[in-house]
C-alpha atoms as a PDB file:
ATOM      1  CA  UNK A   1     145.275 173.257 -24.739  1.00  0.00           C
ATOM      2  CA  UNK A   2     141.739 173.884 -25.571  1.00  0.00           C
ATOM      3  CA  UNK A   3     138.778 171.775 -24.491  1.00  0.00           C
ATOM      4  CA  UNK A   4     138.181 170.724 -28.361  1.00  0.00           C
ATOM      5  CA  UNK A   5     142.103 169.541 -28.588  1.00  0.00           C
ATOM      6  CA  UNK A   6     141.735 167.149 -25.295  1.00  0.00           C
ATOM      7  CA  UNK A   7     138.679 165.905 -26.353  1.00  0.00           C
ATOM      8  CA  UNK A   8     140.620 164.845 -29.965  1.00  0.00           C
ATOM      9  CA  UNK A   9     143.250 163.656 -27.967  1.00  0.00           C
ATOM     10  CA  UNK A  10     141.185 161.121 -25.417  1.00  0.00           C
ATOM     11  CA  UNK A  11     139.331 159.214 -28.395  1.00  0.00           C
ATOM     12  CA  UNK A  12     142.594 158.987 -30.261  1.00  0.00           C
ATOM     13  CA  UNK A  13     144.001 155.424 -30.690  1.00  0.00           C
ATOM     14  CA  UNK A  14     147.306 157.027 -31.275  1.00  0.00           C
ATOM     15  CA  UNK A  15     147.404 158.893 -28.280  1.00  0.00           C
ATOM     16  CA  UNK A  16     147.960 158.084 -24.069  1.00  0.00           C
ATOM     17  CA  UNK A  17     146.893 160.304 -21.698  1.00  0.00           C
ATOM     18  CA  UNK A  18     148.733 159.633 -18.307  1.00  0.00           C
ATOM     19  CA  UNK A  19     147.470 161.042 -15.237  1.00  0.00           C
ATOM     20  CA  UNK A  20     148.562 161.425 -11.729  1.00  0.00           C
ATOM     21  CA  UNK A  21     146.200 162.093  -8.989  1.00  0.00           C
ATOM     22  CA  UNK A  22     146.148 162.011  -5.065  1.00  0.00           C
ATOM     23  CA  UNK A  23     142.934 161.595  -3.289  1.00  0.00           C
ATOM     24  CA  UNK A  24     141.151 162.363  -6.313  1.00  0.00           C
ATOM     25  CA  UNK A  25     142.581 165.313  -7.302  1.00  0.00           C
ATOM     26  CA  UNK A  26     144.535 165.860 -10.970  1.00  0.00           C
ATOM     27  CA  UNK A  27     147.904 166.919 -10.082  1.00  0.00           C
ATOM     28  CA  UNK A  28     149.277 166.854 -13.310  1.00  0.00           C
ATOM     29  CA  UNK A  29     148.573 164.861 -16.985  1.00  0.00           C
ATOM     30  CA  UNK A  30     151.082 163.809 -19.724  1.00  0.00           C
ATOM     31  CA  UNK A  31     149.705 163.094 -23.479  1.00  0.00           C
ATOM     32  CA  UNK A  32     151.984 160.891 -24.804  1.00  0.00           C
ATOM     33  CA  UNK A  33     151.046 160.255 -29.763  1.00  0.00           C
ATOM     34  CA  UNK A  34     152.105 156.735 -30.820  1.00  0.00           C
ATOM     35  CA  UNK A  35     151.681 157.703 -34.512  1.00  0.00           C
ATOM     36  CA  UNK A  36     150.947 154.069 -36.184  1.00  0.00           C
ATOM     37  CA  UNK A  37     153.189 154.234 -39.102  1.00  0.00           C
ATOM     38  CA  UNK A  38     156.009 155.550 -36.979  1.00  0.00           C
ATOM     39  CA  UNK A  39     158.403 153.898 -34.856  1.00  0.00           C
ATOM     40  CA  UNK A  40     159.130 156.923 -32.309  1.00  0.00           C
ATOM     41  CA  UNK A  41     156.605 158.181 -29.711  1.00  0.00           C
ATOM     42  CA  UNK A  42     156.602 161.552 -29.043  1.00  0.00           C
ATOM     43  CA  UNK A  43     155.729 163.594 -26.350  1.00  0.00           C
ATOM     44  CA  UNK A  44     152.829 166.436 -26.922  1.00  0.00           C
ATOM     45  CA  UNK A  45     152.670 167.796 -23.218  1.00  0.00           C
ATOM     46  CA  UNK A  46     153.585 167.337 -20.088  1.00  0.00           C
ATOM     47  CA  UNK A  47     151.312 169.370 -17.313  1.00  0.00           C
ATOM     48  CA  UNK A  48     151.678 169.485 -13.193  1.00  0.00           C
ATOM     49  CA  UNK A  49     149.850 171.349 -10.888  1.00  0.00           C
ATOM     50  CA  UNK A  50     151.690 174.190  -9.493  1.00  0.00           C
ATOM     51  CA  UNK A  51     150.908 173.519  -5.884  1.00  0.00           C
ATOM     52  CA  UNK A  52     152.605 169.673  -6.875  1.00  0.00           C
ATOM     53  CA  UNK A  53     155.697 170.831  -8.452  1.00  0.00           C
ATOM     54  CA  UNK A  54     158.772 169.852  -6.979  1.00  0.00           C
ATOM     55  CA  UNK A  55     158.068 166.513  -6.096  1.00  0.00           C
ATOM     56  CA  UNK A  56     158.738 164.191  -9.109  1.00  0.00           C
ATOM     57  CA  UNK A  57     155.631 163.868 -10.720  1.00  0.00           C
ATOM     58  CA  UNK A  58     156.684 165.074 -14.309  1.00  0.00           C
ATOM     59  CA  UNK A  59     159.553 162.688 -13.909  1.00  0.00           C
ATOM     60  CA  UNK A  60     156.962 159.621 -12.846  1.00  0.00           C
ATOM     61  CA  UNK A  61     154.750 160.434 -15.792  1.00  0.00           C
ATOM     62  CA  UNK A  62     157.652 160.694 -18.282  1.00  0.00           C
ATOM     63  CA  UNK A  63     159.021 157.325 -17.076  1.00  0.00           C
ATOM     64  CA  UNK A  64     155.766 155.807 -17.556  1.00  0.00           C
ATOM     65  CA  UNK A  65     155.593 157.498 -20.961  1.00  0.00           C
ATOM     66  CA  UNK A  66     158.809 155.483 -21.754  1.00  0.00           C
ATOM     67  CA  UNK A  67     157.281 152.194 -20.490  1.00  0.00           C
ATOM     68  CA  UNK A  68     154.151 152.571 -22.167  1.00  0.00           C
ATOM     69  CA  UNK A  69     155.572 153.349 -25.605  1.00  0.00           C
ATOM     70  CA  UNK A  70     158.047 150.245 -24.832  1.00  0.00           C
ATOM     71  CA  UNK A  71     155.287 148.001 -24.312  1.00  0.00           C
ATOM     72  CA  UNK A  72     153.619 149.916 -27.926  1.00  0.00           C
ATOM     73  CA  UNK A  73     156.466 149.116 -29.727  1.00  0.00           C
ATOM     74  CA  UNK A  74     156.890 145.033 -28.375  1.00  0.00           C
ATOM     75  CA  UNK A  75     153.075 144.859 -29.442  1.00  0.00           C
ATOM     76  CA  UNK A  76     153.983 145.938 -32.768  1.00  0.00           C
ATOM     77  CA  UNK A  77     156.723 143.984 -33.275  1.00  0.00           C
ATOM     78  CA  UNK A  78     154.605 141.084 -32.221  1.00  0.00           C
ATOM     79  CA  UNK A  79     152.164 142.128 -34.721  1.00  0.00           C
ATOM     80  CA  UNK A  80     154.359 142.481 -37.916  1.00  0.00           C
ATOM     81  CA  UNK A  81     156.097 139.058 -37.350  1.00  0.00           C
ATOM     82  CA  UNK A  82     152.831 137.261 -37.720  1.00  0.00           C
ATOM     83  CA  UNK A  83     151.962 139.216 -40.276  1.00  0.00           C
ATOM     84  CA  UNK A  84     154.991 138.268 -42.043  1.00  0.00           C
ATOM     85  CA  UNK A  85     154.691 134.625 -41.068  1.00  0.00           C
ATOM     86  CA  UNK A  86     151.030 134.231 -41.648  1.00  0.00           C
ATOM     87  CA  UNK A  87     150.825 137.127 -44.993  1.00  0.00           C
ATOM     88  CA  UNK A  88     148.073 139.741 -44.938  1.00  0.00           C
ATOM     89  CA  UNK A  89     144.673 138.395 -45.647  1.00  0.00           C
END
């Protein structure tokens, strides 16, 4: 992924970027697109350090993936149903 794409990606409202670190060092980074008109999250990439592969970290980043696009969607929900109750002004 070029430096231009991650930039893109960081000041994106419709994107997470999940990180995993030890002592300060990146092991290994997920980017997770919310798209706002869409009711599936999606994946982009999942990266891990290959001195830290082996020991669960893709698996902890894609299960926080899940929760974080979980807690997306419950917002959203939230959202619409005061929209409906309240209209669009």
């Amino acid at each position: 992924m070029s430096a231009r794409s991650v930039r893109h990606l960081l000041r994106s409202p419709s994107a997470r970027v999940l990180v995993v670190e030890d002592q300060g060092q990146l092991l290994g980074n997920l980017v997770l697109l919310l798209p706002r008109r869409q009711r599936s999250a999606r994946i982009y990439s999942v990266v891990v350090a290959r001195a830290a592969r082996g020991r669960g970290y893709a698996r902890a980043l894609v299960q926080a993936a899940e929760a974080e696009a979980k807690a997306v969607q419950r917002r959203q929900e939230k959202l619409n149903q005061l929209t409906e109750k309240f209209g669009r002004r």
